[in-house]
PDB file of N, CA and C in Angstrom:
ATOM      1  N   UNK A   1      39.350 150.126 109.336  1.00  0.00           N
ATOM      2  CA  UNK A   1      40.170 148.941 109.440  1.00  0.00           C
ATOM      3  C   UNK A   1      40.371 148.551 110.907  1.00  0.00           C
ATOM      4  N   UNK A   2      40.502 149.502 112.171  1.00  0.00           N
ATOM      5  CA  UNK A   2      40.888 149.353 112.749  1.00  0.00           C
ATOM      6  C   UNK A   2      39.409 148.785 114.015  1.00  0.00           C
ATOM      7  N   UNK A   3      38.428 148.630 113.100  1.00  0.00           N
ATOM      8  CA  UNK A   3      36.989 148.445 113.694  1.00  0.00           C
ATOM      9  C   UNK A   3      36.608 146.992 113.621  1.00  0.00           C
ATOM     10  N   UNK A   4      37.579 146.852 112.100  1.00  0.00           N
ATOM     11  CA  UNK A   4      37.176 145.250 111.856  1.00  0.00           C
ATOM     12  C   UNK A   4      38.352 144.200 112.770  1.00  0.00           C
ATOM     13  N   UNK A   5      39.835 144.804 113.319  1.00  0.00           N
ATOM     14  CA  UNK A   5      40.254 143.933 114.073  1.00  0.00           C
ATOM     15  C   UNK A   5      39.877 144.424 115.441  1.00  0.00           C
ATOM     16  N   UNK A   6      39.034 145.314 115.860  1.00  0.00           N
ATOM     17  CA  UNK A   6      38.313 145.144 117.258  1.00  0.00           C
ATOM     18  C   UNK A   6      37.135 143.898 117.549  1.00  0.00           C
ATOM     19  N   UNK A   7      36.712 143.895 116.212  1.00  0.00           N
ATOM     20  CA  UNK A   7      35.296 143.011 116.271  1.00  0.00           C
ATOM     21  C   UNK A   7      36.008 141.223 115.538  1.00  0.00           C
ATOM     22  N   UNK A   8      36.922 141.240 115.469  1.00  0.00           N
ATOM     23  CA  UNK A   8      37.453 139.954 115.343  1.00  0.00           C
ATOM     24  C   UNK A   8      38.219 139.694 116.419  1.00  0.00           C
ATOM     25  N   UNK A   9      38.840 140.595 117.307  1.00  0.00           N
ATOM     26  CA  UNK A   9      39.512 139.960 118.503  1.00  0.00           C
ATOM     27  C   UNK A   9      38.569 140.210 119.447  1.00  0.00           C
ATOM     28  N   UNK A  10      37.136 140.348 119.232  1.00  0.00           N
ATOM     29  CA  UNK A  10      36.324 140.385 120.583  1.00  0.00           C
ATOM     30  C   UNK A  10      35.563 139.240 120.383  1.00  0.00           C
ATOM     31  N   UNK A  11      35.461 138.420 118.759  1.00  0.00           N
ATOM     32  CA  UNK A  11      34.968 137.591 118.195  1.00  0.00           C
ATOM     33  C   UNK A  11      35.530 136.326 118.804  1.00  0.00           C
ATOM     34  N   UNK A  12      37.071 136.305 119.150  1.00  0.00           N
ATOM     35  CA  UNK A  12      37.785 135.467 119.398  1.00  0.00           C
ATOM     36  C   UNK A  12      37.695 135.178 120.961  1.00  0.00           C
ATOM     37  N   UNK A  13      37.483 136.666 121.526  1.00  0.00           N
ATOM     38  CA  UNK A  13      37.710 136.365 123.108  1.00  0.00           C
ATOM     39  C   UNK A  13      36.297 135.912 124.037  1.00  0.00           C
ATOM     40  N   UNK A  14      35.384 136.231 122.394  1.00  0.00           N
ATOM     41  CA  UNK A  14      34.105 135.787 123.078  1.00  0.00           C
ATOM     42  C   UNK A  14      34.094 134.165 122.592  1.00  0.00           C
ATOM     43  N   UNK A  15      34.571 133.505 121.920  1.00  0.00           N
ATOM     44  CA  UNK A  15      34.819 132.093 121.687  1.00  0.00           C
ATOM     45  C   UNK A  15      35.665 131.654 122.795  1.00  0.00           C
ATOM     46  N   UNK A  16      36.651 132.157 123.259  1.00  0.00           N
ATOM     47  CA  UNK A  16      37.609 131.644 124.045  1.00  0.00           C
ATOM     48  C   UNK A  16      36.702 131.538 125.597  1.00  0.00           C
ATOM     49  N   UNK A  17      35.972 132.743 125.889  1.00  0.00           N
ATOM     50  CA  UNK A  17      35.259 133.014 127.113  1.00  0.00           C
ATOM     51  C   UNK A  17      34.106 131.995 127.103  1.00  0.00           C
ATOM     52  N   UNK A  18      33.225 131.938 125.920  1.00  0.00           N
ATOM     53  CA  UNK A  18      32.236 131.152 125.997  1.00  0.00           C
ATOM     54  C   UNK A  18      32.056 129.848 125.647  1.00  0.00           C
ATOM     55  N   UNK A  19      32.970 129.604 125.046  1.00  0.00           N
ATOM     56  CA  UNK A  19      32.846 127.957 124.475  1.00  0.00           C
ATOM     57  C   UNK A  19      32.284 128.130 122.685  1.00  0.00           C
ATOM     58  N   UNK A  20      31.929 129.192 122.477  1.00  0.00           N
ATOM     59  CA  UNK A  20      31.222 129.075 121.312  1.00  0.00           C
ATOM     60  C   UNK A  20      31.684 130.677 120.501  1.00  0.00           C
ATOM     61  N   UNK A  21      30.860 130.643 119.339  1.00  0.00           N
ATOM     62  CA  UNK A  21      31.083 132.133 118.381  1.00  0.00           C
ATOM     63  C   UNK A  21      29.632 132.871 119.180  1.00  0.00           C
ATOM     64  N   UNK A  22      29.872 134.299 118.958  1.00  0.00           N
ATOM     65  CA  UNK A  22      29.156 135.190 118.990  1.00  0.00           C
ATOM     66  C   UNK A  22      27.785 134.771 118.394  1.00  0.00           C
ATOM     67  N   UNK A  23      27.674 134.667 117.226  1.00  0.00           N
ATOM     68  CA  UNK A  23      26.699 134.358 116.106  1.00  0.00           C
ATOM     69  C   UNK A  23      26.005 132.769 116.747  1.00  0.00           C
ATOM     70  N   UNK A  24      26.812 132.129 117.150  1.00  0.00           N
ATOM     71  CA  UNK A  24      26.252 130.568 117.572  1.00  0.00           C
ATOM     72  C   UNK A  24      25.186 131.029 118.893  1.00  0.00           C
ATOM     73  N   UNK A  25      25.500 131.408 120.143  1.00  0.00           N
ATOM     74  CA  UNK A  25      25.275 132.084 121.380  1.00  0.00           C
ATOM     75  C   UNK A  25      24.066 132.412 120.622  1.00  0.00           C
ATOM     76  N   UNK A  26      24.092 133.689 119.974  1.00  0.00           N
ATOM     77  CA  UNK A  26      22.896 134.229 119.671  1.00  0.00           C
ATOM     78  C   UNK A  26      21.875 133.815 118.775  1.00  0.00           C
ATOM     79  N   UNK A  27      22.234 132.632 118.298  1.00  0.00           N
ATOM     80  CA  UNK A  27      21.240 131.743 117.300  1.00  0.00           C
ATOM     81  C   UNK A  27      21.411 132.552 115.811  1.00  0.00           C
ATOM     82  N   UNK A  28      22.333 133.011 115.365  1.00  0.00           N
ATOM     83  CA  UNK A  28      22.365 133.239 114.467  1.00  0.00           C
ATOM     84  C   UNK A  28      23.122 132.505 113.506  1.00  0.00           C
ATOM     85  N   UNK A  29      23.363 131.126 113.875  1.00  0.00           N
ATOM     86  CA  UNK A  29      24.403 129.930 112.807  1.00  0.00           C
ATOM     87  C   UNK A  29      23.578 129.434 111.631  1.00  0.00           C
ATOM     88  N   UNK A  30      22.335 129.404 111.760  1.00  0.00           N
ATOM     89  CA  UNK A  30      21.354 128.773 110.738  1.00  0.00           C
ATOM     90  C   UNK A  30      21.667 129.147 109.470  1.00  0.00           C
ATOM     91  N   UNK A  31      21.482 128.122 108.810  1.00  0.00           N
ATOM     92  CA  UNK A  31      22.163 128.364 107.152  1.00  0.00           C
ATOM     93  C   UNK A  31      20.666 129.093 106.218  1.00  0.00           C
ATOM     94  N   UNK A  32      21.280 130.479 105.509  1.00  0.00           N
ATOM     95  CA  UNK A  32      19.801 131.383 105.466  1.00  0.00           C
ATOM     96  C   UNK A  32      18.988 130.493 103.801  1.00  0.00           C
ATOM     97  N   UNK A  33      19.515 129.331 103.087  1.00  0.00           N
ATOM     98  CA  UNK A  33      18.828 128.239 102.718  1.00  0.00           C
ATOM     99  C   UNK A  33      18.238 127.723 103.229  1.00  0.00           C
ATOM    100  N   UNK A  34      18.165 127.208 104.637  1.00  0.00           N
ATOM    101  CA  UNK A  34      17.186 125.836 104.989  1.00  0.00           C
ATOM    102  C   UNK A  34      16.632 126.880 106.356  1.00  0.00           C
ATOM    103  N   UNK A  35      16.062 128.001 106.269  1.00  0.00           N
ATOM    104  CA  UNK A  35      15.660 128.409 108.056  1.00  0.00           C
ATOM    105  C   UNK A  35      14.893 127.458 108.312  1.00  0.00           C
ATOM    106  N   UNK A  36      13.705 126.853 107.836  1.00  0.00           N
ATOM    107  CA  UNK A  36      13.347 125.474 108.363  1.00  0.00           C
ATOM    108  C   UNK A  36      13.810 124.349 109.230  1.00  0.00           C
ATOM    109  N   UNK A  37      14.804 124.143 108.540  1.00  0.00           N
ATOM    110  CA  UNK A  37      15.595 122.478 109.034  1.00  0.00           C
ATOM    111  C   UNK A  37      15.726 122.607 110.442  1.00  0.00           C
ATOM    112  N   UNK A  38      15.189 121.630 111.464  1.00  0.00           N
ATOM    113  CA  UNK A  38      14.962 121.361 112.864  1.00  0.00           C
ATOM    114  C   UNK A  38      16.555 121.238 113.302  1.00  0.00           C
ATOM    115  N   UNK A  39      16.589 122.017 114.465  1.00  0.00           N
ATOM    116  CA  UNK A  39      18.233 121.790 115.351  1.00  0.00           C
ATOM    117  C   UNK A  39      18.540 120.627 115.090  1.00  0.00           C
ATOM    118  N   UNK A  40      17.695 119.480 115.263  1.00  0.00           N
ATOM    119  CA  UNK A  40      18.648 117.978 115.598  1.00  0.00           C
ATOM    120  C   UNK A  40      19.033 117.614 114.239  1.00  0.00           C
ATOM    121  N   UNK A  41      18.617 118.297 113.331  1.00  0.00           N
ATOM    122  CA  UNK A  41      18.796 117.816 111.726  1.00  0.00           C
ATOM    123  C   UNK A  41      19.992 118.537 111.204  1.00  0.00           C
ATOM    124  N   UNK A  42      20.819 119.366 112.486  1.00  0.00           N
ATOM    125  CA  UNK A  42      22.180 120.054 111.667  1.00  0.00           C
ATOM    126  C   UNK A  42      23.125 119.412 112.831  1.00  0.00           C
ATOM    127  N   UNK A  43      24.414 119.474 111.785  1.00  0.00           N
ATOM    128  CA  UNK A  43      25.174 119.041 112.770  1.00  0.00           C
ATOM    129  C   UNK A  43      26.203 119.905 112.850  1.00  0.00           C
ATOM    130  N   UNK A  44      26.902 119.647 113.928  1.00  0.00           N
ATOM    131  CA  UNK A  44      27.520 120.357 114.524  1.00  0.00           C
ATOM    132  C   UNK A  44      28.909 120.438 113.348  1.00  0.00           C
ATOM    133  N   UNK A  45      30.201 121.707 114.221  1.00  0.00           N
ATOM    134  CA  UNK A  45      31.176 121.568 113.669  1.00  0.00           C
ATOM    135  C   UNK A  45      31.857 120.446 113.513  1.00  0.00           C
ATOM    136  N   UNK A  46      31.636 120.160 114.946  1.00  0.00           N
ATOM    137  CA  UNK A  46      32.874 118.714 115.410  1.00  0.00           C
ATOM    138  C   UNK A  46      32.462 117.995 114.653  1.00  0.00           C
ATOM    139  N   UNK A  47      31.200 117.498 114.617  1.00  0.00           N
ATOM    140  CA  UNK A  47      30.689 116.493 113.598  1.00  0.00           C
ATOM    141  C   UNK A  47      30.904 116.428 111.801  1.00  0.00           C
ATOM    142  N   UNK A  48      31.290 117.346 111.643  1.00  0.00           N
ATOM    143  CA  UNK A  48      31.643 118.183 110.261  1.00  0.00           C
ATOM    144  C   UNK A  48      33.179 117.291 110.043  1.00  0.00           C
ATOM    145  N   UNK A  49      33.766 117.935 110.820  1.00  0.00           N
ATOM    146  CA  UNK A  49      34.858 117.745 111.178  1.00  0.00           C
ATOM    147  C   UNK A  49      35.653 116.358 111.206  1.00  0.00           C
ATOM    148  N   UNK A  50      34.642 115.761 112.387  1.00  0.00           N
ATOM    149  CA  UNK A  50      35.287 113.609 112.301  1.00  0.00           C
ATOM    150  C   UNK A  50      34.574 113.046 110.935  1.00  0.00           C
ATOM    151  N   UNK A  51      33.574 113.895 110.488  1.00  0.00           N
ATOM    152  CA  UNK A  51      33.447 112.810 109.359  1.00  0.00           C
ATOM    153  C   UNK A  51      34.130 112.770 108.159  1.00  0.00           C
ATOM    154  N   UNK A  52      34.728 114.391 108.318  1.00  0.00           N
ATOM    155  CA  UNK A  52      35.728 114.679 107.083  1.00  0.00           C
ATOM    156  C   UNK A  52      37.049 114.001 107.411  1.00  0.00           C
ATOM    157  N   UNK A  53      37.717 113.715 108.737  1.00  0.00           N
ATOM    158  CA  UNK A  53      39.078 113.244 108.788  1.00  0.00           C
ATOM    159  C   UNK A  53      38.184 111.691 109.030  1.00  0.00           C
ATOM    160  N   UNK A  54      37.636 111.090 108.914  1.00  0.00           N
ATOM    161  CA  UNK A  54      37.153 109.448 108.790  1.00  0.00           C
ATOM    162  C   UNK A  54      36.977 109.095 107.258  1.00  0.00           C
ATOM    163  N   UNK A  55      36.597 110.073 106.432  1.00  0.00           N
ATOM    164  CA  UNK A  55      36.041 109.710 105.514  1.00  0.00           C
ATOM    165  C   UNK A  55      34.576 109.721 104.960  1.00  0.00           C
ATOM    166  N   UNK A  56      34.374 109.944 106.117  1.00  0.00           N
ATOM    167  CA  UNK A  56      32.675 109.345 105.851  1.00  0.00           C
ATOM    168  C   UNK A  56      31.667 110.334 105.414  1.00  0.00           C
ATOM    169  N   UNK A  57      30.482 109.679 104.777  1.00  0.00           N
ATOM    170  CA  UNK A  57      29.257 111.088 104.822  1.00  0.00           C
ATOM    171  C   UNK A  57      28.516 111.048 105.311  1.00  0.00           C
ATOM    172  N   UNK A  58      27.807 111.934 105.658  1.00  0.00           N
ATOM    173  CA  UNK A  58      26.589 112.471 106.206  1.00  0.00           C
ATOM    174  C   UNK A  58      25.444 110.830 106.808  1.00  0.00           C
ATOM    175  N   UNK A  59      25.106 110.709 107.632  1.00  0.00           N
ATOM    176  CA  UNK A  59      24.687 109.425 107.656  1.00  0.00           C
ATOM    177  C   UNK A  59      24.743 108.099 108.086  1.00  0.00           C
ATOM    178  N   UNK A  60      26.478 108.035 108.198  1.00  0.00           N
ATOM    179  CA  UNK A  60      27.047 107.008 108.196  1.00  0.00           C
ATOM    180  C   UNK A  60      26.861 106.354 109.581  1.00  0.00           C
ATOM    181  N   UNK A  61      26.750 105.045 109.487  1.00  0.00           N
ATOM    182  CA  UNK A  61      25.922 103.947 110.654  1.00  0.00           C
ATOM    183  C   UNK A  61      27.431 103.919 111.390  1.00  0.00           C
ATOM    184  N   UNK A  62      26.865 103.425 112.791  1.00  0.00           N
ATOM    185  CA  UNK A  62      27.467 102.434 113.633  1.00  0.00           C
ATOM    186  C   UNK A  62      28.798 101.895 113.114  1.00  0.00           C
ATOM    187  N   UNK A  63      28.404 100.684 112.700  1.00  0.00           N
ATOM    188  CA  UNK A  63      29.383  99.782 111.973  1.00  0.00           C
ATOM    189  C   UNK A  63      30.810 100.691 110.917  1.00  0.00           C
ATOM    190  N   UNK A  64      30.079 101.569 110.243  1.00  0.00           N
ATOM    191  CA  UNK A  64      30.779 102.519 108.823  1.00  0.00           C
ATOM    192  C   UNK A  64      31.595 103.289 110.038  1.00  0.00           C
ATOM    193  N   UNK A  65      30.987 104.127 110.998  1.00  0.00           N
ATOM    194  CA  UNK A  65      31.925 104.674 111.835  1.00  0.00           C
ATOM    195  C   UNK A  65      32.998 103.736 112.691  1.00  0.00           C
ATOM    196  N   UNK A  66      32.971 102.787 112.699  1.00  0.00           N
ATOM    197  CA  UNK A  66      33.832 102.165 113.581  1.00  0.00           C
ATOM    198  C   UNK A  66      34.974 101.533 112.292  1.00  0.00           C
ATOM    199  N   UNK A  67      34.671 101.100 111.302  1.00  0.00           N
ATOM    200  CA  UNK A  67      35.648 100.332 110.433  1.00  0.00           C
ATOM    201  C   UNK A  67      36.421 101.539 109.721  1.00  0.00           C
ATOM    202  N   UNK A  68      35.915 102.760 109.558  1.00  0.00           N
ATOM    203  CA  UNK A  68      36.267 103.766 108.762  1.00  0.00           C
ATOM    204  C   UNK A  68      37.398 104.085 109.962  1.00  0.00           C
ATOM    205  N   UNK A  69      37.513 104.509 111.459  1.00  0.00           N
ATOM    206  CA  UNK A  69      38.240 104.499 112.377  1.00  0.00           C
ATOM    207  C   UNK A  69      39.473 103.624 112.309  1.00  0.00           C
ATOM    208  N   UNK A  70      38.937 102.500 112.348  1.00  0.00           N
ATOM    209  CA  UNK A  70      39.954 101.413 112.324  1.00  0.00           C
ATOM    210  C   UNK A  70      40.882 101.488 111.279  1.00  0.00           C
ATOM    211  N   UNK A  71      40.349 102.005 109.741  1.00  0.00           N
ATOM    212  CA  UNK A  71      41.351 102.354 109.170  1.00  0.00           C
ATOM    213  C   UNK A  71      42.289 103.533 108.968  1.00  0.00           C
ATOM    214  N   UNK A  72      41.477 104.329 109.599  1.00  0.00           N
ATOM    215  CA  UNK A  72      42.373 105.721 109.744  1.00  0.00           C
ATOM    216  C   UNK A  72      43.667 105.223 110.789  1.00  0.00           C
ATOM    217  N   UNK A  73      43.027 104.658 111.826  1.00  0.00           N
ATOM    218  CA  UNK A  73      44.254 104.123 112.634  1.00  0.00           C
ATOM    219  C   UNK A  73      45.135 103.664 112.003  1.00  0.00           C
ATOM    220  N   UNK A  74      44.862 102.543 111.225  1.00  0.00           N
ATOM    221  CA  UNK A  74      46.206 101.690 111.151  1.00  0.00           C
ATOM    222  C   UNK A  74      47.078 102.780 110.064  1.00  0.00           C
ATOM    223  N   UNK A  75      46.724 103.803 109.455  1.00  0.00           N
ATOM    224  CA  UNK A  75      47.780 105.226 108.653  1.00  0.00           C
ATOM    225  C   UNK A  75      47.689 105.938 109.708  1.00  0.00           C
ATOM    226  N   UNK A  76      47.776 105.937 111.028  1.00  0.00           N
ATOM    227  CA  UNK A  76      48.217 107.334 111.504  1.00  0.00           C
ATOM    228  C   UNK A  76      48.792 106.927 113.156  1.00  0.00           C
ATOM    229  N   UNK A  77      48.774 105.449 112.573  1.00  0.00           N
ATOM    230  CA  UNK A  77      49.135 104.970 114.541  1.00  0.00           C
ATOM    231  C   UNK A  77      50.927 105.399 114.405  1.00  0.00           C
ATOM    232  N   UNK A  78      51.699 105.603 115.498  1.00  0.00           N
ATOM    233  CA  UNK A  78      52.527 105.883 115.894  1.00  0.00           C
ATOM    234  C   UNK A  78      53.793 104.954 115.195  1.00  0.00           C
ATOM    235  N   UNK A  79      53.617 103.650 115.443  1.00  0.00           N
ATOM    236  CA  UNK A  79      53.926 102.377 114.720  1.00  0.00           C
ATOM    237  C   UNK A  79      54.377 102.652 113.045  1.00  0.00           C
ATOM    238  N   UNK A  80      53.584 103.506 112.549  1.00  0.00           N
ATOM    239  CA  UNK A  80      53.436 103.154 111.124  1.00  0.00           C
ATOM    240  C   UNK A  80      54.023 104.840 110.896  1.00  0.00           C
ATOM    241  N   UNK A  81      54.653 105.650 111.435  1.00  0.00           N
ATOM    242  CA  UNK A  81      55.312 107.004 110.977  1.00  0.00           C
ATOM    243  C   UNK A  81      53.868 107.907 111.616  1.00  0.00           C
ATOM    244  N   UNK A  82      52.857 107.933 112.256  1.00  0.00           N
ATOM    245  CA  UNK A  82      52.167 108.876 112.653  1.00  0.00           C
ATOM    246  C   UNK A  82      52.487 109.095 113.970  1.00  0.00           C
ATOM    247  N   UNK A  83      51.649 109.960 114.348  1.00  0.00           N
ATOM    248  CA  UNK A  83      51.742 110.835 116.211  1.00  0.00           C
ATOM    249  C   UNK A  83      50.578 110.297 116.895  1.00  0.00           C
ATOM    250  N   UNK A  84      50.606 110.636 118.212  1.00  0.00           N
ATOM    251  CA  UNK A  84      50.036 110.327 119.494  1.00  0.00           C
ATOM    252  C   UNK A  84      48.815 111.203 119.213  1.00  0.00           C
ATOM    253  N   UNK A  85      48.964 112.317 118.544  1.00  0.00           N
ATOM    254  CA  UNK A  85      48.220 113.413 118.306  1.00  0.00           C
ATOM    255  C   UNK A  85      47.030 113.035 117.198  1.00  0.00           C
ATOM    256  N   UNK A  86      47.532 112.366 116.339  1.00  0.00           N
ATOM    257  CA  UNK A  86      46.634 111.422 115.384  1.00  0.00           C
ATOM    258  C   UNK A  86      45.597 111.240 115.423  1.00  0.00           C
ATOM    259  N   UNK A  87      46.192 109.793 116.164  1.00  0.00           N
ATOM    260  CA  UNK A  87      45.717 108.824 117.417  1.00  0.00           C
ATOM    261  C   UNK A  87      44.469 109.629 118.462  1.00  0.00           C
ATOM    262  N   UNK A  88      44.869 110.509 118.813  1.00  0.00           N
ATOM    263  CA  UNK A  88      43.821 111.239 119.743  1.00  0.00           C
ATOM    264  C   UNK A  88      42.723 111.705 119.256  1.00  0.00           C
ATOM    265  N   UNK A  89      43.131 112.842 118.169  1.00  0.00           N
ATOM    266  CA  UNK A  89      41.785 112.953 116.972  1.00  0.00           C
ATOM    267  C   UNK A  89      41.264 112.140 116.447  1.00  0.00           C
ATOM    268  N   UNK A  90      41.918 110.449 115.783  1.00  0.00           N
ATOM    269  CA  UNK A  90      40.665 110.181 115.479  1.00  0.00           C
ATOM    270  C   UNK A  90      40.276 109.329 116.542  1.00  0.00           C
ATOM    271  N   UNK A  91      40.488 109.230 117.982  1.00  0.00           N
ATOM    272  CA  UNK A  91      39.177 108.561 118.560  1.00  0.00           C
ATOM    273  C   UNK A  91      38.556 109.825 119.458  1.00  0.00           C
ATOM    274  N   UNK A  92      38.717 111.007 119.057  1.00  0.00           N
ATOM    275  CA  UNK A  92      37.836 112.011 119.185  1.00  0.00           C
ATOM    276  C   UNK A  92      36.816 112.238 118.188  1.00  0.00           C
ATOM    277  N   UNK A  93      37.192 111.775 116.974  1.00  0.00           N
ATOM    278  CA  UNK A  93      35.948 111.610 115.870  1.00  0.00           C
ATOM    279  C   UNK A  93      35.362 110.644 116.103  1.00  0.00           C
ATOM    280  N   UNK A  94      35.531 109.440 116.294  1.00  0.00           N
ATOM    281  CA  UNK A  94      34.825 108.190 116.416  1.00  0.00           C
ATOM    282  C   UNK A  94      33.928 108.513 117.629  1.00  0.00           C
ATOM    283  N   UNK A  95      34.272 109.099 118.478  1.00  0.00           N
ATOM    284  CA  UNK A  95      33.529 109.319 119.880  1.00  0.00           C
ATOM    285  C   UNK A  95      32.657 109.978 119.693  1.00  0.00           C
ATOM    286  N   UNK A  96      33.173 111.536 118.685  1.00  0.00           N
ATOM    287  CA  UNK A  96      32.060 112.625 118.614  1.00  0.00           C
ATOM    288  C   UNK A  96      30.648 111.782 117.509  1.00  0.00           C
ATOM    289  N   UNK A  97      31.445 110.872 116.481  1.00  0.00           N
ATOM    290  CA  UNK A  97      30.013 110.492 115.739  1.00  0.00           C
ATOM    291  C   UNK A  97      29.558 109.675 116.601  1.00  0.00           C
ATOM    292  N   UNK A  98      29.561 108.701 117.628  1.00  0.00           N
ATOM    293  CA  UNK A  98      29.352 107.581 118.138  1.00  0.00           C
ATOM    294  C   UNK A  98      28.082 108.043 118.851  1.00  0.00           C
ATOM    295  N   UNK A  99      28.666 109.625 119.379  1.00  0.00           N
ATOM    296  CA  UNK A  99      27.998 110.124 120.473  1.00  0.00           C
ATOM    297  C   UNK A  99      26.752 110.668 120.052  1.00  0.00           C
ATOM    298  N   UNK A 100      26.771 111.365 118.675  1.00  0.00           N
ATOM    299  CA  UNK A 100      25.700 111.758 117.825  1.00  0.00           C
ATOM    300  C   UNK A 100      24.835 110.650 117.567  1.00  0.00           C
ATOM    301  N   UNK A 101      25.164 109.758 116.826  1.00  0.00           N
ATOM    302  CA  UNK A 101      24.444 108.576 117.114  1.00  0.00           C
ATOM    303  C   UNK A 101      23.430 108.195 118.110  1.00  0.00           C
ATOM    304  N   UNK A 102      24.246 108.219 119.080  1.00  0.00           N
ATOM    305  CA  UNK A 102      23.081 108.285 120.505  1.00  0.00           C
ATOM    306  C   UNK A 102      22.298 109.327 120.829  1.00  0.00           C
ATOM    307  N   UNK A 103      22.484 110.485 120.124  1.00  0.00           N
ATOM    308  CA  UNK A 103      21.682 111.253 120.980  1.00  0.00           C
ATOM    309  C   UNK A 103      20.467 111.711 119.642  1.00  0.00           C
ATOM    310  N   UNK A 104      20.919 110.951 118.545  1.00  0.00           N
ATOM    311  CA  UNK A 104      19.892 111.195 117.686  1.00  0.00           C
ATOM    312  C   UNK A 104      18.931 109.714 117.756  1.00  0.00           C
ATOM    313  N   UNK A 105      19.227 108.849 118.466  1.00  0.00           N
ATOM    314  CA  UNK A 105      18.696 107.745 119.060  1.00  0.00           C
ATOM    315  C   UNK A 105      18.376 106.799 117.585  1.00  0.00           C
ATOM    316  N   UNK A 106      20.080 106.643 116.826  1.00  0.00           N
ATOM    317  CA  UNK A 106      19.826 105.742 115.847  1.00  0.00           C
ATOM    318  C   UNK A 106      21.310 104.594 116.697  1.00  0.00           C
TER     319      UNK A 106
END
């Protein structure tokens, strides 16, 4: 027991130290279904992440990311009973898909 919270708080301090998990660093994130599927064809956490608090799926254009934003805003702006904190996440999602977008050059 006392092996498995050594290797979860070294799990943690190596996320905190590196920016990333142990397993990511070492290329071991690949889902053992698709070992095939090309890096640019997975996406990331963050990306996981804004499309689940936007709404959106897998895919979703330009336009779908920006109106899907716009409505998360108007339920979570400050104005309407939400936080600043909201507000920050989702134009950290809109940014992180925006940014994917570009770098998958659609």
């Amino acid at each position: 027991m006392k092996l498995l919270w050594i290797l979860v708080l070294a799990a943690i301090a190596w996320r905190m130290g590196f920016g990333r998990w142990p397993w990511q660093s070492l290329g071991l994130s690949s889902w053992p279904d698709k070992p095939s599927a090309k890096p640019s064809a997975r996406r990331s956490f963050a990306e996981i992440e804004a499309l689940a608090l936007l709404g959106l799926e897998a895919g979703a254009g330009r336009k779908e990311i920006l109106e899907a934003h716009k409505r998360h805003l108007a339920s979570v702006h400050p104005d309407r009973g939400g936080s600043s904190e909201q507000v920050h996440a989702a134009n950290a999602a809109r940014d992180t898909l925006l940014g994917a977008l570009a770098d998958r050059g659609a």
